[in-house]
PDB file of N, CA and C in Angstrom:
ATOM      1  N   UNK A   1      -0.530   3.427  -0.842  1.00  0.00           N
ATOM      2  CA  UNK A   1      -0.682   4.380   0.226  1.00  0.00           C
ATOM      3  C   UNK A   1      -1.759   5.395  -0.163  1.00  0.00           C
ATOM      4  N   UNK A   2      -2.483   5.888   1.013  1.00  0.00           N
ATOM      5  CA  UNK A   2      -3.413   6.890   0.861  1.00  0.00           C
ATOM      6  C   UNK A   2      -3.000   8.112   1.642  1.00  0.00           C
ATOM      7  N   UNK A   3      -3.190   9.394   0.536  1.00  0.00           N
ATOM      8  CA  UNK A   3      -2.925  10.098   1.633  1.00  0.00           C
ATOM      9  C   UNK A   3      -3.816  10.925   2.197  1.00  0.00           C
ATOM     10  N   UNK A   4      -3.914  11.446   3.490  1.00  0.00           N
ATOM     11  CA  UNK A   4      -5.002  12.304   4.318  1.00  0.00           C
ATOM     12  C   UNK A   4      -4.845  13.471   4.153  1.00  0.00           C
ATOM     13  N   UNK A   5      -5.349  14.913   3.543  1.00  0.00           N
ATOM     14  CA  UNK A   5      -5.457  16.397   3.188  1.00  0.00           C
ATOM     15  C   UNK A   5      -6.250  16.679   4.000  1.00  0.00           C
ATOM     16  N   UNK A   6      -5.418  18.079   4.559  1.00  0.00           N
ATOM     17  CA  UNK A   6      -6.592  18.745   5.168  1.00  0.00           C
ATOM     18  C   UNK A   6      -6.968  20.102   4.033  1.00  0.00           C
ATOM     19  N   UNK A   7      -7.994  20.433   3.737  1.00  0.00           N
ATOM     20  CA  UNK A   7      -9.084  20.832   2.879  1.00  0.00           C
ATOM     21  C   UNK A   7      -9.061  22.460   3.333  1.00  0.00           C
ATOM     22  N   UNK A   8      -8.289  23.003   4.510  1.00  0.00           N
ATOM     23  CA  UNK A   8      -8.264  24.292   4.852  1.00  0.00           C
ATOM     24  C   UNK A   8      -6.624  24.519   4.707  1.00  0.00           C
ATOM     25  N   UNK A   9      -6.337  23.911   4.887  1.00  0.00           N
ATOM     26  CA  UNK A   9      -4.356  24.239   4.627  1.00  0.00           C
ATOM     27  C   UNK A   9      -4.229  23.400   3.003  1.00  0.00           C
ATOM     28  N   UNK A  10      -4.735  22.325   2.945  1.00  0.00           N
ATOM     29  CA  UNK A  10      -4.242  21.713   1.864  1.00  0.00           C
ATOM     30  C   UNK A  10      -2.675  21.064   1.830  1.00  0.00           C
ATOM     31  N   UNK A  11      -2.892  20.795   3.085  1.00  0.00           N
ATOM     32  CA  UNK A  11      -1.513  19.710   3.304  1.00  0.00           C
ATOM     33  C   UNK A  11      -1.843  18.247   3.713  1.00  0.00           C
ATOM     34  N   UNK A  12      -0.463  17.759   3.519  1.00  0.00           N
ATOM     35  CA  UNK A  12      -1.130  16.005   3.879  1.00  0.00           C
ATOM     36  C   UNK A  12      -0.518  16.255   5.464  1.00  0.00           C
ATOM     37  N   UNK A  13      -1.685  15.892   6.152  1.00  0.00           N
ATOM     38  CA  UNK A  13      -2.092  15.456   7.583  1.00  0.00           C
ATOM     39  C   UNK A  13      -1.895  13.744   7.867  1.00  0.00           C
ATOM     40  N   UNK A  14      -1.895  13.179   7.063  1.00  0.00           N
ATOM     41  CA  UNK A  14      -1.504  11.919   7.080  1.00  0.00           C
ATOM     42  C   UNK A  14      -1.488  11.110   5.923  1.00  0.00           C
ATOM     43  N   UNK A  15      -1.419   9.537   6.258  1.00  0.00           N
ATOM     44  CA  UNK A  15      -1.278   8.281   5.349  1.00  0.00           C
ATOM     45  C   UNK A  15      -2.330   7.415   6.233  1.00  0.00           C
ATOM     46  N   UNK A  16      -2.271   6.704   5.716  1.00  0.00           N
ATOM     47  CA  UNK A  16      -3.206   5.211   5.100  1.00  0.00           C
ATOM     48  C   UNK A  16      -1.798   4.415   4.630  1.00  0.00           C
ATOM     49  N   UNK A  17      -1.328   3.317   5.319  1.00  0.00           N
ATOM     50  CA  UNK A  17      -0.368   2.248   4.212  1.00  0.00           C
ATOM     51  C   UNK A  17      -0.572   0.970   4.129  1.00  0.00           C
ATOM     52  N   UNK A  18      -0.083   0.294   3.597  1.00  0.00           N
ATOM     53  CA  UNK A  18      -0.554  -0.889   3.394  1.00  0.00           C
ATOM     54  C   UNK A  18      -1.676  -1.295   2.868  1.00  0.00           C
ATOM     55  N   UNK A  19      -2.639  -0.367   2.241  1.00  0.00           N
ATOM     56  CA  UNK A  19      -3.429  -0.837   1.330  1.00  0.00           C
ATOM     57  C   UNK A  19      -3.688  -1.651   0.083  1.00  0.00           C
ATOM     58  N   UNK A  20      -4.142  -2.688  -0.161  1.00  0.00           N
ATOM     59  CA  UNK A  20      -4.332  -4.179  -0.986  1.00  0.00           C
ATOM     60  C   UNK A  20      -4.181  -3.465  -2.128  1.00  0.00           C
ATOM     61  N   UNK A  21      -3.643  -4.013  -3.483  1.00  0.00           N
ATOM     62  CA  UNK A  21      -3.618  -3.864  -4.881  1.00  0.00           C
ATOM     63  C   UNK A  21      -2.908  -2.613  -5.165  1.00  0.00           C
ATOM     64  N   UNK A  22      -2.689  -2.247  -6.491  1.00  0.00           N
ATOM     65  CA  UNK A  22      -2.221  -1.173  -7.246  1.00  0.00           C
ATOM     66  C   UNK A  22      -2.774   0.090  -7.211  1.00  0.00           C
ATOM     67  N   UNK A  23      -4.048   0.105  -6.368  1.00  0.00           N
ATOM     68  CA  UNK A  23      -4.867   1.477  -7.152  1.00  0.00           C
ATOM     69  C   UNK A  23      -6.155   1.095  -6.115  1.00  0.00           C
ATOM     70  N   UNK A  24      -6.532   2.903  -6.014  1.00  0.00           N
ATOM     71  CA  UNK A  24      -7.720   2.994  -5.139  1.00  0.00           C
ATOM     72  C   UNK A  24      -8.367   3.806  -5.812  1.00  0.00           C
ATOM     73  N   UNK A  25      -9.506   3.835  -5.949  1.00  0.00           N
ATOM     74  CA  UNK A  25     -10.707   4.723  -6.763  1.00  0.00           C
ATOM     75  C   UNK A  25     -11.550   5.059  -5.904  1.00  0.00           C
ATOM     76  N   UNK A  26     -12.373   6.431  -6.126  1.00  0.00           N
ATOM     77  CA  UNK A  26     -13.718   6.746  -5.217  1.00  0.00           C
ATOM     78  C   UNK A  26     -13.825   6.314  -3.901  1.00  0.00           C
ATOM     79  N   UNK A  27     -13.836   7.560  -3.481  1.00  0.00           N
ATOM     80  CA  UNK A  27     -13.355   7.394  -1.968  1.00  0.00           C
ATOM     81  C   UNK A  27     -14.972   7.985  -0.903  1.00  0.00           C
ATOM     82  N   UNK A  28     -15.834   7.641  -0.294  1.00  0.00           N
ATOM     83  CA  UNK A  28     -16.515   8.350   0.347  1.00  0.00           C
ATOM     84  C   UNK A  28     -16.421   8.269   1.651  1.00  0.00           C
ATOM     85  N   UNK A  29     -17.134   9.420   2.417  1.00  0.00           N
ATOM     86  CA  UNK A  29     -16.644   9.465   3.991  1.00  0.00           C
ATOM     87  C   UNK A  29     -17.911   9.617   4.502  1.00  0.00           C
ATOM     88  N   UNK A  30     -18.651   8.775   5.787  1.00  0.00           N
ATOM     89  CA  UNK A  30     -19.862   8.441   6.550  1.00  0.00           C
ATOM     90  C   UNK A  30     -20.394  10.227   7.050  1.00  0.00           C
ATOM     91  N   UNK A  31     -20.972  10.520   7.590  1.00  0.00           N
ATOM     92  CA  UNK A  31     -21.256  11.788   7.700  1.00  0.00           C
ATOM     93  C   UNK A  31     -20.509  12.011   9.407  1.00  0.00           C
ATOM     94  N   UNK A  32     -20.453  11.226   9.854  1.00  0.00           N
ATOM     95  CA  UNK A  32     -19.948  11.362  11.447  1.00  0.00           C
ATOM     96  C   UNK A  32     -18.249  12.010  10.516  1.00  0.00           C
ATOM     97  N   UNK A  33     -17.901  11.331   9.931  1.00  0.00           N
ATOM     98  CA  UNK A  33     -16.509  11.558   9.913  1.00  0.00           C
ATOM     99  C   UNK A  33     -15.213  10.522  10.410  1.00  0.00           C
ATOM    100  N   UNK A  34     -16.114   9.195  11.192  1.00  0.00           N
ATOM    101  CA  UNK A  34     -15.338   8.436  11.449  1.00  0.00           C
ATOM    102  C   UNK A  34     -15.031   7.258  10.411  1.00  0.00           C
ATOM    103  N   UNK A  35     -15.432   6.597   8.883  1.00  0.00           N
ATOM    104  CA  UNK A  35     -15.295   5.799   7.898  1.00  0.00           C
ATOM    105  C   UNK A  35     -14.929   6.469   7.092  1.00  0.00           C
ATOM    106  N   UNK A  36     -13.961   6.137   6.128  1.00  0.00           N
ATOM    107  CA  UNK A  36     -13.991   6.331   4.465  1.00  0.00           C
ATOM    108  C   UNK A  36     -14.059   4.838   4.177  1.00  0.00           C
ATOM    109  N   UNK A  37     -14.876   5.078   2.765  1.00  0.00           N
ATOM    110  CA  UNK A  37     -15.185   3.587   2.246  1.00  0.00           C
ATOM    111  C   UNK A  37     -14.846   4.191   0.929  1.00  0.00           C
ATOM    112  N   UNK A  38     -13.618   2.812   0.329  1.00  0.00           N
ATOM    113  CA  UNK A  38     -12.611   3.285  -1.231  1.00  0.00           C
ATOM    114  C   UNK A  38     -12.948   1.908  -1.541  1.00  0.00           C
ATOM    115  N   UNK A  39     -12.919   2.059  -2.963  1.00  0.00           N
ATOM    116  CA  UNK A  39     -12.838   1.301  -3.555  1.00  0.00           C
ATOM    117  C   UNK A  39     -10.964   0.735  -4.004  1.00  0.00           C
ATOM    118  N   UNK A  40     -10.905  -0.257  -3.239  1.00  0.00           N
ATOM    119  CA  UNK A  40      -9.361  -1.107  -4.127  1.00  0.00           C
ATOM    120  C   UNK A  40      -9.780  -2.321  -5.135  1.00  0.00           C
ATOM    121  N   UNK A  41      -9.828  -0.576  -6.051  1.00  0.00           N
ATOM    122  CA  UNK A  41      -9.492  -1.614  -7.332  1.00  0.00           C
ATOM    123  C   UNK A  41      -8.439  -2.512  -8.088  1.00  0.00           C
ATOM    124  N   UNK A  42      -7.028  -2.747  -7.361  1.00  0.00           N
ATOM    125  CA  UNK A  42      -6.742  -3.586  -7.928  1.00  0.00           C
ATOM    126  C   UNK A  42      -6.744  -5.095  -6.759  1.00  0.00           C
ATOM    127  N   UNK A  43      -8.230  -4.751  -6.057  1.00  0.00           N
ATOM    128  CA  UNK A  43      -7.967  -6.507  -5.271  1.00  0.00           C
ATOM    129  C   UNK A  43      -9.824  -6.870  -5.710  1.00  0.00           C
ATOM    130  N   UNK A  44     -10.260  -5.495  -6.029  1.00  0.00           N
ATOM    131  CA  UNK A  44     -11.529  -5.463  -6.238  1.00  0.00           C
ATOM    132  C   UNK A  44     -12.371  -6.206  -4.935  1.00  0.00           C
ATOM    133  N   UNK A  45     -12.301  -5.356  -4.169  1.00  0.00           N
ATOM    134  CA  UNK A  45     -12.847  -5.115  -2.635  1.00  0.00           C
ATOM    135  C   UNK A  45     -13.210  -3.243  -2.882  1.00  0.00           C
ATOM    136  N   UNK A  46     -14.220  -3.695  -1.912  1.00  0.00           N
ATOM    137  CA  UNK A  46     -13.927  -2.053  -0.844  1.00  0.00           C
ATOM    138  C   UNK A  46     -13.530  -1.915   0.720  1.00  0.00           C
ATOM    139  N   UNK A  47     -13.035  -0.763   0.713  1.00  0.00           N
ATOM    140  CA  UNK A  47     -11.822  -1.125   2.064  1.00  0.00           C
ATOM    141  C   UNK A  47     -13.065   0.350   3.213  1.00  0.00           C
ATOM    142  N   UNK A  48     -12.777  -0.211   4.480  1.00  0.00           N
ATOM    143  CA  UNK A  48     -13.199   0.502   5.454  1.00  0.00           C
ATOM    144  C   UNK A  48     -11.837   1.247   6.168  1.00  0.00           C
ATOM    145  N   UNK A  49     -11.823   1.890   6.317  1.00  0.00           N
ATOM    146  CA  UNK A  49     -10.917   2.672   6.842  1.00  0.00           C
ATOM    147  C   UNK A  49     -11.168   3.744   8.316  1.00  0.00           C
ATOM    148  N   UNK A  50     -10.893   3.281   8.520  1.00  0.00           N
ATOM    149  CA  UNK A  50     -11.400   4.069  10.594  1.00  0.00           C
ATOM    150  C   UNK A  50     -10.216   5.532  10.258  1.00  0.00           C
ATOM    151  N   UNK A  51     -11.109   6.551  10.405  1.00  0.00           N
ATOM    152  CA  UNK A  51     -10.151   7.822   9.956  1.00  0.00           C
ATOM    153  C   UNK A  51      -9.457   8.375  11.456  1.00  0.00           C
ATOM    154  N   UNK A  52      -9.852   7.928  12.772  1.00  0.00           N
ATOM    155  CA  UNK A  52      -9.365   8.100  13.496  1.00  0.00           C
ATOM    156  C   UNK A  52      -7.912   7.790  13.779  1.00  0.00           C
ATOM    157  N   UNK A  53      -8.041   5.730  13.731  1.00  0.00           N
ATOM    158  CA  UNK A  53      -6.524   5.434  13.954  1.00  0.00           C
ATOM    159  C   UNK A  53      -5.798   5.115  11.969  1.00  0.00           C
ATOM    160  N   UNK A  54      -6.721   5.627  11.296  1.00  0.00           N
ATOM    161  CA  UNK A  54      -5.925   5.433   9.542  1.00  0.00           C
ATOM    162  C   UNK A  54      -5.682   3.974   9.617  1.00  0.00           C
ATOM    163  N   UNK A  55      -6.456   2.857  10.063  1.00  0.00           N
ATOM    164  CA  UNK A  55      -6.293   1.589   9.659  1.00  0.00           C
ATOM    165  C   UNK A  55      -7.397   1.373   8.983  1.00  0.00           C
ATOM    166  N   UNK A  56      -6.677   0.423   8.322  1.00  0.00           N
ATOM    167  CA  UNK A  56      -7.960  -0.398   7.398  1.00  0.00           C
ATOM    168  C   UNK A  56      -8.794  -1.297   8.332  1.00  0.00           C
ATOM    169  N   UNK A  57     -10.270  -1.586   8.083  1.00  0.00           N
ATOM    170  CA  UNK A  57     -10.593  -1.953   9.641  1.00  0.00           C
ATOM    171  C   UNK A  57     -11.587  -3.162   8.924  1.00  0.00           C
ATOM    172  N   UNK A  58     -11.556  -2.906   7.606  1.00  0.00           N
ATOM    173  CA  UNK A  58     -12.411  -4.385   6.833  1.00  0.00           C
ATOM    174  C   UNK A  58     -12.148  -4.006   5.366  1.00  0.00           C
ATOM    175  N   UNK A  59     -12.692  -5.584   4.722  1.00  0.00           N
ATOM    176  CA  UNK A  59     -12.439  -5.437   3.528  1.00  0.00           C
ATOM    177  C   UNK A  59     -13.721  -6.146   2.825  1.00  0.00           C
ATOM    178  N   UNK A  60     -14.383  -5.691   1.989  1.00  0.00           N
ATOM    179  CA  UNK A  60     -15.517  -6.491   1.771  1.00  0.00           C
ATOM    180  C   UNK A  60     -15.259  -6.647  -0.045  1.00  0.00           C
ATOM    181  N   UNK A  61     -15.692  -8.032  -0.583  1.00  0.00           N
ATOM    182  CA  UNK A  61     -14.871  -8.360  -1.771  1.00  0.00           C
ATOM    183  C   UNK A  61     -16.100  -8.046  -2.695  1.00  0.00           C
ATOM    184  N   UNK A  62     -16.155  -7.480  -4.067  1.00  0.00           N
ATOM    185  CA  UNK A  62     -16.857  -7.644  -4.861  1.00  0.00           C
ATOM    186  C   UNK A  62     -17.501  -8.346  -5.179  1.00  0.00           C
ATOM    187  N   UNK A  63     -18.245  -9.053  -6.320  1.00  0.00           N
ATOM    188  CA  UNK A  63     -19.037 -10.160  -6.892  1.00  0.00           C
ATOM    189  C   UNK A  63     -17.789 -10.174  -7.845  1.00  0.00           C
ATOM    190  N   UNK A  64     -17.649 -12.121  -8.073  1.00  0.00           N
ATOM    191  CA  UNK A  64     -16.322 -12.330  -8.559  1.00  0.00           C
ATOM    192  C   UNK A  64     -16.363 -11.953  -9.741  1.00  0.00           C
ATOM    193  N   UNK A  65     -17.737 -11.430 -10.770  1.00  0.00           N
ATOM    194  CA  UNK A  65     -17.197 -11.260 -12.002  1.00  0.00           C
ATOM    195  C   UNK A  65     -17.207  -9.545 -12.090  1.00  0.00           C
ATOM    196  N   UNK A  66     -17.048  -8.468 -11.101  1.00  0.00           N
ATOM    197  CA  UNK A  66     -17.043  -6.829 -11.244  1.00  0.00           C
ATOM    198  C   UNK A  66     -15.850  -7.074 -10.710  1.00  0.00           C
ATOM    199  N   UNK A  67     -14.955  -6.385 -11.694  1.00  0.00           N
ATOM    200  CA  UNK A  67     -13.935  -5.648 -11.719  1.00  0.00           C
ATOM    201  C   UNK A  67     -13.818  -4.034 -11.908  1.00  0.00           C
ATOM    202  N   UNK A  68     -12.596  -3.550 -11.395  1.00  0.00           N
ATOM    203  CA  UNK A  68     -12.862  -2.158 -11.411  1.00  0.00           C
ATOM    204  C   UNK A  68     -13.561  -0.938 -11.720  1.00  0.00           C
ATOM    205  N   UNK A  69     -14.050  -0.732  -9.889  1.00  0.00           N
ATOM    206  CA  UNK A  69     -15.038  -0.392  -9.557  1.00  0.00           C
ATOM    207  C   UNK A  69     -13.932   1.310  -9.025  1.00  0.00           C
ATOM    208  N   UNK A  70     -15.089   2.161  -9.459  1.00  0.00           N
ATOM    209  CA  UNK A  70     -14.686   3.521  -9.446  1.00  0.00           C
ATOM    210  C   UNK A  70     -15.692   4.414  -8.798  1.00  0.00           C
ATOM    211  N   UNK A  71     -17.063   4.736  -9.316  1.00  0.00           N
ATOM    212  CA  UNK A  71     -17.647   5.346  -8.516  1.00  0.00           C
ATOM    213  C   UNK A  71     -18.322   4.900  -7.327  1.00  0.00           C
ATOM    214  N   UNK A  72     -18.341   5.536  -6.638  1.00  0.00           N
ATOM    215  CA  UNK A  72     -18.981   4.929  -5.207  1.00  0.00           C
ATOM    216  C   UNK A  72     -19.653   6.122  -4.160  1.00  0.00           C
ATOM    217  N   UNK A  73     -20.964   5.715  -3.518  1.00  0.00           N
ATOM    218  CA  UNK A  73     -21.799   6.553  -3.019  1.00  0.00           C
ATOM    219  C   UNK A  73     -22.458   5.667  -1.667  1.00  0.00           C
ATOM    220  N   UNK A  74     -22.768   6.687  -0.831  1.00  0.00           N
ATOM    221  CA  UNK A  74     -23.140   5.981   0.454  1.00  0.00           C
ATOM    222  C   UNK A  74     -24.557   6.393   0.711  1.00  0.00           C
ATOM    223  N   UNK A  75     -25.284   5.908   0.781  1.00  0.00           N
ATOM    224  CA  UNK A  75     -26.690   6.063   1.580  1.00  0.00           C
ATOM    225  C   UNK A  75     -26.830   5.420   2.873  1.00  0.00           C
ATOM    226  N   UNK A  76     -26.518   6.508   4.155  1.00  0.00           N
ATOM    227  CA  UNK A  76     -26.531   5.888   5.769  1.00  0.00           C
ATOM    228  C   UNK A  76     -27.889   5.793   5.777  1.00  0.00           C
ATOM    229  N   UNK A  77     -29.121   6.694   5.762  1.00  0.00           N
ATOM    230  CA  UNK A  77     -30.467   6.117   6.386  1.00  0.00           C
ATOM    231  C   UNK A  77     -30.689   4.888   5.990  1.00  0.00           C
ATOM    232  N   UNK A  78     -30.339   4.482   4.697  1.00  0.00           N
ATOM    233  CA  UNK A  78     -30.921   3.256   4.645  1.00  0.00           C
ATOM    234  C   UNK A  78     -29.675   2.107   4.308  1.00  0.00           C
ATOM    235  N   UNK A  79     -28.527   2.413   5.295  1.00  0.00           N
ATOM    236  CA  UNK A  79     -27.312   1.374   5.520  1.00  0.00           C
ATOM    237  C   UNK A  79     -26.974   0.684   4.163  1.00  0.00           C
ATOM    238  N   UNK A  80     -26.871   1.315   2.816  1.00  0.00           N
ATOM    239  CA  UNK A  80     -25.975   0.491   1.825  1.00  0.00           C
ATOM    240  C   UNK A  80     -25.401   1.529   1.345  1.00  0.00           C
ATOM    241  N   UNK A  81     -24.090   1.177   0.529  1.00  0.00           N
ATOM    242  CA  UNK A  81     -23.100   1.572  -0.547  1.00  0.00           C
ATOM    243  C   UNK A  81     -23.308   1.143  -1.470  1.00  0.00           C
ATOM    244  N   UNK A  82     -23.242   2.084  -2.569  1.00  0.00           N
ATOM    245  CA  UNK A  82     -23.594   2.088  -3.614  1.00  0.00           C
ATOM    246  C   UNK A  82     -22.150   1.811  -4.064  1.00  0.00           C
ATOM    247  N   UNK A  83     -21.469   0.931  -5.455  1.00  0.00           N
ATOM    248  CA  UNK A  83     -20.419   1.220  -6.255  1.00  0.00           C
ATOM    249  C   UNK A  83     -20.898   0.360  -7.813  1.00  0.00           C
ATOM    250  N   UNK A  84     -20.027   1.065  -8.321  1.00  0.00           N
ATOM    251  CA  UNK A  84     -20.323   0.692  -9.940  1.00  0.00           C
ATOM    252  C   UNK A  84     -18.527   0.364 -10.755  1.00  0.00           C
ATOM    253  N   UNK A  85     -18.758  -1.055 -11.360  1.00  0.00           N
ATOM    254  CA  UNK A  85     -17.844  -1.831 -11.488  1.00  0.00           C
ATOM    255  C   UNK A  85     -17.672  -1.355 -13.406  1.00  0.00           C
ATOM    256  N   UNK A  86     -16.441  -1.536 -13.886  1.00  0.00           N
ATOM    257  CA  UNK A  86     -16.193  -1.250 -15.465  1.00  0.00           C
ATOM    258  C   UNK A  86     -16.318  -2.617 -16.251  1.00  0.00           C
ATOM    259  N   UNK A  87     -15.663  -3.441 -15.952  1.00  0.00           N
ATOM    260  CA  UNK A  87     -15.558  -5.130 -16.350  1.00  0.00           C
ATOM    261  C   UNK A  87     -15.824  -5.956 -15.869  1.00  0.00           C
ATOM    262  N   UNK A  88     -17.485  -6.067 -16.307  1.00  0.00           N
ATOM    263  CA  UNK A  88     -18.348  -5.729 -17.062  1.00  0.00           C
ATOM    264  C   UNK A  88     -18.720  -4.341 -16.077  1.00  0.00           C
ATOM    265  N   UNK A  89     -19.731  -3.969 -17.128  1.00  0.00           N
ATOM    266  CA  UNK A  89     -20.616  -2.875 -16.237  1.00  0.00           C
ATOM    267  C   UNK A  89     -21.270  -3.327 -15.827  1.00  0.00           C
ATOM    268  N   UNK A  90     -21.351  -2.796 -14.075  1.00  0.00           N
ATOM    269  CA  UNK A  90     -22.073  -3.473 -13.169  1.00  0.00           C
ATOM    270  C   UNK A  90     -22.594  -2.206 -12.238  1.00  0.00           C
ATOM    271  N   UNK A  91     -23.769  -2.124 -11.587  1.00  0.00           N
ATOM    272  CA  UNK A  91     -24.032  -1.546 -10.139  1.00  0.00           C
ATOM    273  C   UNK A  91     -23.970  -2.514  -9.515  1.00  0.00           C
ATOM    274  N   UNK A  92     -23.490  -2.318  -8.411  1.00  0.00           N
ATOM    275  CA  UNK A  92     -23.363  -3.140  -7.372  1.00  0.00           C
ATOM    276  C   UNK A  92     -24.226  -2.242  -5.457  1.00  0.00           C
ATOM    277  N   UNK A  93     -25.168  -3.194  -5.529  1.00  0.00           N
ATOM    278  CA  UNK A  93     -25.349  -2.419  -4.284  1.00  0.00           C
ATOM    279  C   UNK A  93     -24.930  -3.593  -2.916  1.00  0.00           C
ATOM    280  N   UNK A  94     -24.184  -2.572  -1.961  1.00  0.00           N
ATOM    281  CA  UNK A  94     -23.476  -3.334  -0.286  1.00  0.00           C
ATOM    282  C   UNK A  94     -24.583  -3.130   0.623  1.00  0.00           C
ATOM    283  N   UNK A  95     -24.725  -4.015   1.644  1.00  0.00           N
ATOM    284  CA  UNK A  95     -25.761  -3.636   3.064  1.00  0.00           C
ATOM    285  C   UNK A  95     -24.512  -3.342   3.617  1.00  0.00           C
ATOM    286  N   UNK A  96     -24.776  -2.277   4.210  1.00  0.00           N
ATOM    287  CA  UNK A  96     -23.888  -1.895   6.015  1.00  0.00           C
ATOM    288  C   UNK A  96     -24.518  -2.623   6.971  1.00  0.00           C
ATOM    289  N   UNK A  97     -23.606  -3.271   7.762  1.00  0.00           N
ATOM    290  CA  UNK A  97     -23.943  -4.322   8.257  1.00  0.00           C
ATOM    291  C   UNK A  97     -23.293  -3.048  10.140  1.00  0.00           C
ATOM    292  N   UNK A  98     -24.366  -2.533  10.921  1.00  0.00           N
ATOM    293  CA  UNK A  98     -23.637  -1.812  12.252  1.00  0.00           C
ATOM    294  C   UNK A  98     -22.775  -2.266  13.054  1.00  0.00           C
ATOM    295  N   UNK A  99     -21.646  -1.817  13.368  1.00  0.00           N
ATOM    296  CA  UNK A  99     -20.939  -2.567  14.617  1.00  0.00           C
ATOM    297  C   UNK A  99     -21.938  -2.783  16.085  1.00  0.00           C
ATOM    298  N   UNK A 100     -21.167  -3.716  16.277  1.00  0.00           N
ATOM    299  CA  UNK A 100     -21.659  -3.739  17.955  1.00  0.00           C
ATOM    300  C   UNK A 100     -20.804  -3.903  18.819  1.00  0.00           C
ATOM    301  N   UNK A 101     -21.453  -2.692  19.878  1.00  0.00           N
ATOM    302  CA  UNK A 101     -20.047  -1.996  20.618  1.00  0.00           C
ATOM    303  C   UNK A 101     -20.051  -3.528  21.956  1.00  0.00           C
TER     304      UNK A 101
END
């Protein structure tokens, strides 16, 4: 489970459940405010998360040999995510691929 804080009260405003594996690392949020993109490190994916309805809304899987992956950074102008894997050490760079409405 993840939980949602709000940053002016500092209370949990919500959950996230059902999220894949043991453990979530590095969490970033799109600048609109509508994605967080986490790393689940124990399925070794990163998870999309729609902050509106708190579902997980995709899952995109690592390269099979990066395992837990912790930091993670977003660059929107030029549509990739950045994350960096421990076993082995890895950068890993994602394309954002846009919805279409």
């Amino acid at each position: 489970m993840l939980s949602i804080i709000d940053t002016q009260s500092f209370r949990q405003v919500g959950e996230v459940a059902g999220l894949p594996g043991d453990s979530n690392e590095g969490m970033v949020i799109d600048r609109a405010g509508e994605k967080l993109y986490v790393n689940l490190t124990g399925t070794d994916e990163v998870g999309v998360i729609d902050l509106k309805t708190l579902q997980l809304v995709a899952k995109w899987p690592l390269p099979p040999d990066a395992h837990v992956a912790h930091a993670i950074a977003l660059d929107e102008p030029n549509q990739r995510l950045f994350t960096a894997a421990r076993k082995p050490g890895q950068f890993i760079v994602l394309t954002l691929i846009p919805e279409k409405s």
